[in-house]
Protein backbone atom coordinates (compact mmCIF):
# COMPACT_ATOMS: atom_id res chain seq x y z
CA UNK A 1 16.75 -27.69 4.13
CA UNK A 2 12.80 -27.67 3.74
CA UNK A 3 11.29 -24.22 5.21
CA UNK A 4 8.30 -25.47 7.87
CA UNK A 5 4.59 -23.81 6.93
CA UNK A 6 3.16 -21.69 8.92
CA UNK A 7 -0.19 -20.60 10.19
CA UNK A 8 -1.40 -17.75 12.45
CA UNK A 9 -4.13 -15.15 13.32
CA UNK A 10 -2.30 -10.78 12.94
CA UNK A 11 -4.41 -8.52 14.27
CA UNK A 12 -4.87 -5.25 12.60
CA UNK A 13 -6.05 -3.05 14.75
CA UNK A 14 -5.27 1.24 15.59
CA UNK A 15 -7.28 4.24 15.72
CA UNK A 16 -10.55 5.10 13.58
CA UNK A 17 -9.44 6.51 9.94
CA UNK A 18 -5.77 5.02 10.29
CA UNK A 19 -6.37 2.52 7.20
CA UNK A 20 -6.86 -0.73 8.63
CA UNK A 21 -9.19 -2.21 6.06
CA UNK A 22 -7.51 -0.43 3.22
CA UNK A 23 -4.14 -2.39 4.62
CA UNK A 24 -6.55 -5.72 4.94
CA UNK A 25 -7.38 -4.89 1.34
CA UNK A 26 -4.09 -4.56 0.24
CA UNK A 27 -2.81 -7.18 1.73
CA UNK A 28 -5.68 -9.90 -0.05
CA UNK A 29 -4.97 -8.43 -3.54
CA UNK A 30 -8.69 -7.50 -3.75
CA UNK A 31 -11.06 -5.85 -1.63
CA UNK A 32 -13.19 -7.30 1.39
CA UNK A 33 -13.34 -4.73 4.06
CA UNK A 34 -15.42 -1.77 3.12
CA UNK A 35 -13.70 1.45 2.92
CA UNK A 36 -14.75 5.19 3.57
CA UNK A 37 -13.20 8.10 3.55
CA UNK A 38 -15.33 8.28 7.53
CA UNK A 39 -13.96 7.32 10.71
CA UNK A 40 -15.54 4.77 12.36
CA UNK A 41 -16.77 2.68 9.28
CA UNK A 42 -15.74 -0.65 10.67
CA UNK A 43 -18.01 -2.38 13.07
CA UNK A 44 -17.13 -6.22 13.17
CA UNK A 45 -13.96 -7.91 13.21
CA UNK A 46 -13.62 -9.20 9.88
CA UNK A 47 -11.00 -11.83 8.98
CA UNK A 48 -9.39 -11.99 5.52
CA UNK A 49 -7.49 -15.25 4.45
CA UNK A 50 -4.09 -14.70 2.58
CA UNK A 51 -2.36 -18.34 1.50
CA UNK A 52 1.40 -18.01 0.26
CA UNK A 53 3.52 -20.81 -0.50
CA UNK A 54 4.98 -20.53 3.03
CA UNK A 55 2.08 -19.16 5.24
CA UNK A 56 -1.38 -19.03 5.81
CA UNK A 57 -2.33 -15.84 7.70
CA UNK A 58 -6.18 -14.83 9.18
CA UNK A 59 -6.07 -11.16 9.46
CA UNK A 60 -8.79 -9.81 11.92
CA UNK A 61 -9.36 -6.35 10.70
CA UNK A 62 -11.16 -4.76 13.88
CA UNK A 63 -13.21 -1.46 14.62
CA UNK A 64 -11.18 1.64 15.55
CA UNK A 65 -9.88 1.87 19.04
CA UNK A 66 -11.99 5.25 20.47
CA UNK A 67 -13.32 6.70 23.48
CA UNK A 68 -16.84 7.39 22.75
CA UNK A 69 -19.51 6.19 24.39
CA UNK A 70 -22.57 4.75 23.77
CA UNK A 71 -23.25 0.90 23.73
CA UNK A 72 -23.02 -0.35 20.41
CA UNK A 73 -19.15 1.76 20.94
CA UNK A 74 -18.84 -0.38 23.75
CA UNK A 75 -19.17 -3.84 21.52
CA UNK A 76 -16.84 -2.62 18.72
CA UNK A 77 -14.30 -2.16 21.76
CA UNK A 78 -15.22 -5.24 22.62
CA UNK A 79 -14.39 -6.47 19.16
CA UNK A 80 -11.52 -5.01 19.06
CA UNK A 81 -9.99 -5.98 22.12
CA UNK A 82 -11.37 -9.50 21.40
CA UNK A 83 -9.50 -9.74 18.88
CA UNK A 84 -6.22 -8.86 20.32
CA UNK A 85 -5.99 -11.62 22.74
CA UNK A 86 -7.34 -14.43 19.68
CA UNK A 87 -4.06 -13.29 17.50
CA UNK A 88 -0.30 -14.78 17.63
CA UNK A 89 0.63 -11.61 16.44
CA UNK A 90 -0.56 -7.61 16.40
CA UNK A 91 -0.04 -4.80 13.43
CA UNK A 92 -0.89 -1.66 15.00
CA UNK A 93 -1.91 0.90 12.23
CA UNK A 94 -1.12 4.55 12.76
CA UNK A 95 -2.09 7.76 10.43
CA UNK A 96 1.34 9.66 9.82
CA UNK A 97 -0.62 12.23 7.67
CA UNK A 98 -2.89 12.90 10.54
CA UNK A 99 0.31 13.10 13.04
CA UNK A 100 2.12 15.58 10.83
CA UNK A 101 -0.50 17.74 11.11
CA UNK A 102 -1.58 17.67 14.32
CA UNK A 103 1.29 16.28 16.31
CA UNK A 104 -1.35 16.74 19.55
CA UNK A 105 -3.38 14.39 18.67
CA UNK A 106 -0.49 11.48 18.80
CA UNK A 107 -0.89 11.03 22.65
CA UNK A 108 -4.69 11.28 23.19
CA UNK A 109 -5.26 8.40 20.14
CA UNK A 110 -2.06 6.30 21.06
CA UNK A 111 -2.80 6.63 25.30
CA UNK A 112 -5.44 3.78 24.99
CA UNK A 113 -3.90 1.58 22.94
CA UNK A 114 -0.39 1.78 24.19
CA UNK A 115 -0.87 -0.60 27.18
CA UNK A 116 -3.30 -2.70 26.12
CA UNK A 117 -1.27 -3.86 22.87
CA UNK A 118 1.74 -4.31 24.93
CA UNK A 119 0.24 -6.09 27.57
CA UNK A 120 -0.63 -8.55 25.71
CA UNK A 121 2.81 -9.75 25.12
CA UNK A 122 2.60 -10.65 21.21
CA UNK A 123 5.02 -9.62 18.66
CA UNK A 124 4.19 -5.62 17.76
CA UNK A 125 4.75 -4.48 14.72
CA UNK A 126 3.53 -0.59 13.53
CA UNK A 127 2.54 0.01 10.49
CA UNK A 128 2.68 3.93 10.06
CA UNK A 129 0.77 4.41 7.23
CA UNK A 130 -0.31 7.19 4.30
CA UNK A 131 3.72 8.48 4.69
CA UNK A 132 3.30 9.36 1.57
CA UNK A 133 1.16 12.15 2.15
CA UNK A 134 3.50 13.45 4.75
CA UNK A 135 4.19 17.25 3.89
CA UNK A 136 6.40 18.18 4.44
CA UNK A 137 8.82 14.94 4.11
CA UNK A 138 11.05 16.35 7.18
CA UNK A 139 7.78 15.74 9.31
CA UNK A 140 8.35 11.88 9.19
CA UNK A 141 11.24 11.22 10.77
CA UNK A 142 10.63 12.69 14.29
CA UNK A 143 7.44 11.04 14.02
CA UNK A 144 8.85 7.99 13.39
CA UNK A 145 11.54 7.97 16.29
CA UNK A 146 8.14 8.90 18.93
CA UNK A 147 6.47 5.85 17.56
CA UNK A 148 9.76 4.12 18.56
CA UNK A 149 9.95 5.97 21.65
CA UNK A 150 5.93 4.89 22.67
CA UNK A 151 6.55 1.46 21.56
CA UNK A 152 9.76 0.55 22.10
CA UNK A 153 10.94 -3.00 20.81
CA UNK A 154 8.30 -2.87 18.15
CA UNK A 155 9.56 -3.09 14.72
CA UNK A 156 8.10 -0.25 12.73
CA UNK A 157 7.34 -0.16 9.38
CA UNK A 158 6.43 3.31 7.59
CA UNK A 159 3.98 2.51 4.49
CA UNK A 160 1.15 3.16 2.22
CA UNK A 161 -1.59 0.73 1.99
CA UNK A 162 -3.61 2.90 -0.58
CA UNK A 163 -0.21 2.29 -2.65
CA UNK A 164 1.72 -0.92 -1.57
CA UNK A 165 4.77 0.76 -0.63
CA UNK A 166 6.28 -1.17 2.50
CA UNK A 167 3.23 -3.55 2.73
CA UNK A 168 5.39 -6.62 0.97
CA UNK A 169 8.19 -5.99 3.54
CA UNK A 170 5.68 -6.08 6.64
CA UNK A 171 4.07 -9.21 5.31
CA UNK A 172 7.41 -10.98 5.11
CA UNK A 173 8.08 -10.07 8.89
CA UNK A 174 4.71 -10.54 10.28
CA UNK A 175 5.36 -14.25 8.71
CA UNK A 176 8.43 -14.71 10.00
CA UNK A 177 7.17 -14.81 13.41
CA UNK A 178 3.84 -16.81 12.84
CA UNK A 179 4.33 -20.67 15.12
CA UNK A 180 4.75 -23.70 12.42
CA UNK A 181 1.37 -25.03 11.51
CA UNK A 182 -0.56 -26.46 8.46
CA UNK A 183 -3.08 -24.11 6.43
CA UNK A 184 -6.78 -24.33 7.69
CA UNK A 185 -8.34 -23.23 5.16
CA UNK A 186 -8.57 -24.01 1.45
CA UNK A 187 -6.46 -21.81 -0.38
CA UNK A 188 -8.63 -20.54 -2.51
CA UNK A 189 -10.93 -18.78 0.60
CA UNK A 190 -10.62 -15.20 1.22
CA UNK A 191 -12.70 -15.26 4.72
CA UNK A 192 -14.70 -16.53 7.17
CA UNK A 193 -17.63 -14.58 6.87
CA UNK A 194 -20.77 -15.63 4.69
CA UNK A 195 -21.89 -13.94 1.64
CA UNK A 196 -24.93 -12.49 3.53
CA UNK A 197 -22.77 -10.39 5.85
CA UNK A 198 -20.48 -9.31 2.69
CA UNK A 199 -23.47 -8.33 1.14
CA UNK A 200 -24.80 -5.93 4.10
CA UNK A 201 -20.95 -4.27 4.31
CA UNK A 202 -21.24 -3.76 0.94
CA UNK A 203 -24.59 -1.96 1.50
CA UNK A 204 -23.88 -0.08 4.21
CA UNK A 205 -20.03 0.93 2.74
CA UNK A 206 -22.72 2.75 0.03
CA UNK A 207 -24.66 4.37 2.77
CA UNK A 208 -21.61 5.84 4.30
CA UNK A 209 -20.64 7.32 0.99
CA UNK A 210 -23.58 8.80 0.12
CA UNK A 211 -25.13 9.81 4.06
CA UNK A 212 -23.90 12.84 5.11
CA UNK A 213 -22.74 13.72 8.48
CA UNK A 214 -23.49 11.34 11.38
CA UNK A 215 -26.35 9.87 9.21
CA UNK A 216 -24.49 6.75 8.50
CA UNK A 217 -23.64 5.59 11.95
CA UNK A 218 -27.56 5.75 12.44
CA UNK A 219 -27.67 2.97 10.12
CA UNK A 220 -27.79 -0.80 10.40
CA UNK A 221 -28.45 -3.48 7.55
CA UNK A 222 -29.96 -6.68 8.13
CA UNK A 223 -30.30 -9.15 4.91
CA UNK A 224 -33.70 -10.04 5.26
CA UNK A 225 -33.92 -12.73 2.34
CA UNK A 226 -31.42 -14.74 0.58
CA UNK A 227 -31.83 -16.65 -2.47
CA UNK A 228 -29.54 -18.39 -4.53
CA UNK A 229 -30.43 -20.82 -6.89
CA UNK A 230 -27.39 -22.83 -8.65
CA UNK A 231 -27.96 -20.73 -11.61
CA UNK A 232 -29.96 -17.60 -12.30
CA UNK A 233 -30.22 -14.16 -10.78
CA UNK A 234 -29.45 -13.55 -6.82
CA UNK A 235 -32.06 -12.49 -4.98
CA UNK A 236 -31.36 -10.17 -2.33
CA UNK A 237 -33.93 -8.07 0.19
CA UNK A 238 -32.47 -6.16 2.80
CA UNK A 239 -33.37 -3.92 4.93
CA UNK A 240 -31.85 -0.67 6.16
CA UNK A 241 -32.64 -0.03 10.16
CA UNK A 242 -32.50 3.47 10.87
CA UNK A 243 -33.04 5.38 14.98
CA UNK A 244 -35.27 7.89 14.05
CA UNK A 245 -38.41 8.19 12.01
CA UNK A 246 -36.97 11.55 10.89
CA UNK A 247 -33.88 9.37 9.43
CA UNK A 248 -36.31 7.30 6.97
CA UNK A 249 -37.07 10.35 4.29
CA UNK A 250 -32.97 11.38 4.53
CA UNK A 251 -31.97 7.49 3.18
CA UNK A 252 -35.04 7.31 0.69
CA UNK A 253 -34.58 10.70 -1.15
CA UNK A 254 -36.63 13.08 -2.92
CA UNK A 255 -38.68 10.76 -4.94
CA UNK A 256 -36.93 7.04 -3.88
CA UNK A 257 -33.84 8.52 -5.56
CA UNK A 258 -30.99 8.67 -3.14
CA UNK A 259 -32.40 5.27 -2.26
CA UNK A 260 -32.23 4.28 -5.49
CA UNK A 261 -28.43 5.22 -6.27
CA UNK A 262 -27.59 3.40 -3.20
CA UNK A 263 -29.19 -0.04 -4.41
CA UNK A 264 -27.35 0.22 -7.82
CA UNK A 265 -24.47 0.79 -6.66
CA UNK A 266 -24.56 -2.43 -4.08
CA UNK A 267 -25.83 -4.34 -7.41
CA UNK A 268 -23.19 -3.50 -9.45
CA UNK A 269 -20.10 -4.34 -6.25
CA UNK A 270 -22.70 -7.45 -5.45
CA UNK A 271 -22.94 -9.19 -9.30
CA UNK A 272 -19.06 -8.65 -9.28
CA UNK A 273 -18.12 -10.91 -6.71
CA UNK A 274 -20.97 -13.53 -7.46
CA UNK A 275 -20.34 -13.15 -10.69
CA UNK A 276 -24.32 -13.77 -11.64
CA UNK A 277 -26.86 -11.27 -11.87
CA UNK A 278 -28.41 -9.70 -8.57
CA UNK A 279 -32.15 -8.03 -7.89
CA UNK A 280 -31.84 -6.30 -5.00
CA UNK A 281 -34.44 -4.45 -3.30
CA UNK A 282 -33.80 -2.23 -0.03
CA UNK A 283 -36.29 -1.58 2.72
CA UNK A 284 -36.03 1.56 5.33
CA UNK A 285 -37.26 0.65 8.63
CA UNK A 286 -37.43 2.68 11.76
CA UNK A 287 -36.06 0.76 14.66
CA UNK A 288 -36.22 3.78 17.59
CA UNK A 289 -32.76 3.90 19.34
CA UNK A 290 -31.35 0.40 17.41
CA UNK A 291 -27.51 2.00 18.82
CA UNK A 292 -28.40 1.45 22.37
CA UNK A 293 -30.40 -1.72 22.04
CA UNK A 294 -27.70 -4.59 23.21
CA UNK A 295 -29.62 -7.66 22.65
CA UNK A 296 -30.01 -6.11 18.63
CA UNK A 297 -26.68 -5.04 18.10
CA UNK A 298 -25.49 -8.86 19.12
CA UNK A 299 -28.21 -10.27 16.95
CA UNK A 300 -26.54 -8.02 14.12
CA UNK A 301 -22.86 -9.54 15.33
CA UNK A 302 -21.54 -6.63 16.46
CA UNK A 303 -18.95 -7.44 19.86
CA UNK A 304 -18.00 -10.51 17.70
């Protein structure tokens, strides 16, 4: 008896910080989603590709699901709930270390996604991830059994997607569900989005990093240029929108150098994944109030 293919869209979606993209990553073998150690760091649904012999899955790795205001918050709800209703499936990622430690903040981040994800009416699964930074290890298994008791019928699934542990197991359950269907995509294609916009996470994963404070989240790239030639070096100018004029000297750096440490780095992570060489030059630009300029942030893709 032949086992039928199948093909489906998952949803990854939770709170800011709960380790969505470091789960998309995971779950790829290699990394696509930027990653900081910031909440808040994803802004557009981003779909990774992952072909098996049996399945071919489009995860949609969304923004975290907040309550802050602000427009350009409002579009990464948007995203985010966007998402939801495109997927045949949902993983809902949760932070046990954060839990442990501050059992309080369980409701107040689970409250507004609770309904939403179940309302749906798609197979839940929860991912409760970093347990193995739950100390102590007693901690984990009442938190566990109120996941149950806020979700229940879900399956849950306690891993670590900064390790691996328990990430095979969900991936063979999330499959299991997915309808019958023929790959649509080659399998050689990691996502949907176009070099460009890789290039600009990559960027701006280097600008949270560096940026301190709320710095980062004043920050938008735009790839201005784009050149690549069948062989040769990758040209690349971008530019780096920041909301205040005040916010211009804080990216450059005394002397161009912060600036400068920012552009290596995105050259090195950039001639990686082309595999060719890369100039890159970066551009500060003051765009007053960018965050609360709607027609902009769509132009950039974010609600998408």
């Amino acid at each position: 008896m032949t086992t039928s293919h199948r093909f489906g869209h998952v949803a990854l979606m939770g709170p800011p910080n709960a380790g969505k993209s470091t789960l998309l990553n995971n779950l790829l073998g290699q990394k696509l989603a930027i990653v900081s150690p910031k909440p808040q760091t994803t802004r557009n649904a981003i779909r990774g590709i992952l072909s098996t012999d049996a399945a071919q899955l489009v995860f949609i790795d969304t923004p975290g699901v907040h309550r802050m205001a602000g427009r350009m918050n409002k579009l990464l709800l948007e995203a985010a709930w966007g998402a939801l209703h495109q997927a045949d499936a949902v993983v809902l990622i949760l932070d046990a270390e954060l839990y442990a430690k501050k059992p309080h903040l369980f409701d107040r981040e689970i409250q507004p996604l609770s309904d939403p994800v179940q309302r749906v009416q798609r197979p839940l699964f929860i991912a409760v991830n970093k347990v193995d930074k739950v100390r102590p290890k007693d901690k984990l298994l009442p938190l566990l059994l109120r996941v149950g008791q806020s979700f229940p019928g879900a399956e849950i699934f306690p891993i670590s997607a900064a390790t691996g542990d328990g990430v095979d197991n969900l991936l063979s359950e999330v499959t299991k569900i997915l309808p019958e269907g023929a790959a649509q995509y080659p399998e050689d294609q990691l996502s949907t989005a176009s070099m460009r916009f890789l290039a600009a996470e990559i960027i701006r994963e280097k600008l949270f990093l560096e940026l301190e404070q709320e710095l980062p989240y004043n920050t938008i790239v735009e790839i201005e240029q784009w050149d690549e030639p069948e062989t040769g070096t990758v040209r690349v100018n971008a530019a780096i929108h920041v909301a205040r004029s005040t916010h211009k000297g804080m990216v450059i750096g005394k002397g161009g150098q912060l600036l400068k440490k920012i552009g290596t780095a995105a050259r090195i992570e950039l001639e990686a994944m082309l595999e060719r060489q890369v100039h890159l030059e970066l551009w500060v630009r003051v765009r007053e109030d960018w965050t609360e300029d709607t027609s902009f942030l769509r132009e950039m893709g974010l609600g998408e």
